[in-house]
Protein backbone atom coordinates (compact mmCIF):
# COMPACT_ATOMS: atom_id res chain seq x y z
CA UNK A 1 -51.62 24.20 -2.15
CA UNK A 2 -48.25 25.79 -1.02
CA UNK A 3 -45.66 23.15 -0.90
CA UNK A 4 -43.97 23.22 2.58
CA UNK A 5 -40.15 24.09 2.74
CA UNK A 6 -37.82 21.72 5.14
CA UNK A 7 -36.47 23.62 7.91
CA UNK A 8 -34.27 22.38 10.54
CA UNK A 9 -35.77 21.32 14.10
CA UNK A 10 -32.99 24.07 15.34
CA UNK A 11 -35.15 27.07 13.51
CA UNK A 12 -38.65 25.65 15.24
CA UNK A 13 -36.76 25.97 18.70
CA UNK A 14 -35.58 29.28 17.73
CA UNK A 15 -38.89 30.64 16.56
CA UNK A 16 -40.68 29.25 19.89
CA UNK A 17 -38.07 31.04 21.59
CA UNK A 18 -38.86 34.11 19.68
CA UNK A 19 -42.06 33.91 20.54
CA UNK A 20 -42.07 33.16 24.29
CA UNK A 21 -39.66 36.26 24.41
CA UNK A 22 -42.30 38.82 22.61
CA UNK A 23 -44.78 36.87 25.01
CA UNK A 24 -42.71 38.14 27.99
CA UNK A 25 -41.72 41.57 26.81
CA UNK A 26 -45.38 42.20 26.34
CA UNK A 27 -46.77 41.37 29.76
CA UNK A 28 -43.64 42.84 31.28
CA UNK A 29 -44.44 46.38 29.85
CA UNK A 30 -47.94 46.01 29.79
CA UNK A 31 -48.55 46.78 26.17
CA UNK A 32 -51.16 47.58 24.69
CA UNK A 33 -51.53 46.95 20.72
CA UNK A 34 -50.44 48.27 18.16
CA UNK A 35 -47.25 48.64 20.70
CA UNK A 36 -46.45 44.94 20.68
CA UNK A 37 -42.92 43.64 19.21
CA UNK A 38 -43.01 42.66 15.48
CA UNK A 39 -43.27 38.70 14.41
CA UNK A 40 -40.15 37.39 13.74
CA UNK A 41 -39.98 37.90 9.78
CA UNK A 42 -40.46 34.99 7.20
CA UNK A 43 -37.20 33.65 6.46
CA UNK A 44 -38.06 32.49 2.77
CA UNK A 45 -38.63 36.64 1.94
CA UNK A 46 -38.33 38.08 5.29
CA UNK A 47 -41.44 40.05 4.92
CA UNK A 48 -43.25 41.35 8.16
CA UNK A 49 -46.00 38.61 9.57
CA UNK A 50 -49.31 39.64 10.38
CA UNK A 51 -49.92 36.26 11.71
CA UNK A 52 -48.07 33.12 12.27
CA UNK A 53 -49.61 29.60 12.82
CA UNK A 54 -48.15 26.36 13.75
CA UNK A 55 -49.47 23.13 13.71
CA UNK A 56 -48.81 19.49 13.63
CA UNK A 57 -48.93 17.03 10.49
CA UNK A 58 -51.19 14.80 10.99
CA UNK A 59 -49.54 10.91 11.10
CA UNK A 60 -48.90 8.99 7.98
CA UNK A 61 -47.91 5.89 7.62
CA UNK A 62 -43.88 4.66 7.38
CA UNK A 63 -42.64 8.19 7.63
CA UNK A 64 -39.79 8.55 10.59
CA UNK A 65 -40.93 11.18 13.02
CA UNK A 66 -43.28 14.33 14.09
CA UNK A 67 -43.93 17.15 12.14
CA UNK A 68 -44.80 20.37 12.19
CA UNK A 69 -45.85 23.36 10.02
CA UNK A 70 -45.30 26.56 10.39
CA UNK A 71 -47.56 29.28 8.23
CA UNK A 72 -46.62 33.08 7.44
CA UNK A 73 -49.35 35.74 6.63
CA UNK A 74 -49.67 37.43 4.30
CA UNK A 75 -46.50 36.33 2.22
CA UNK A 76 -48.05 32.41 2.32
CA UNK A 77 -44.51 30.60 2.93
CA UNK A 78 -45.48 27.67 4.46
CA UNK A 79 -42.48 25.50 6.27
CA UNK A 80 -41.84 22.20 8.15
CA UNK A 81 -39.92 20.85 10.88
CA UNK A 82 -39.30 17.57 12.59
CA UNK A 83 -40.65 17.87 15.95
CA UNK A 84 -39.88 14.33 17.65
CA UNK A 85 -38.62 10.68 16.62
């Protein structure tokens, strides 16, 4: 299994961002694929996304906080980010 890599709660807010911007820009101009924006690129090798997936850790015991992962395709970097307290 890929060993996540910390990343600061900054670069999940920034990636969400990212995302809700391509989101817009799409149903702005009405596009069609293959015409949609590009991912934002992994940042371990900055390789083009086909797919990005995000999801939350589930709970374990007497660890401080929420988590979340964050997958790249095809590269396979797999990161994580403290969500909430």
């Amino acid at each position: 299994m890929n060993t996540p890599i910390d990343m600061p709660t900054s670069w999940l807010a920034e990636l969400d961002e990212e995302a809700r911007r391509r989101e817009d820009e799409i149903v702005r101009f009405v596009l069609q694929q293959p015409d949609y924006p590009p991912l934002p690129g992994c940042p371990e090798c900055d390789v083009q996304p086909t797919e990005i997936r995000q999801w939350v850790e589930d709970p374990v015991f007497d660890v401080d906080g929420v988590y979340a992962q964050v997958g790249f395709k095809p590269c396979g970097h797999l990161f994580r980010a403290r969500t909430a307290v």
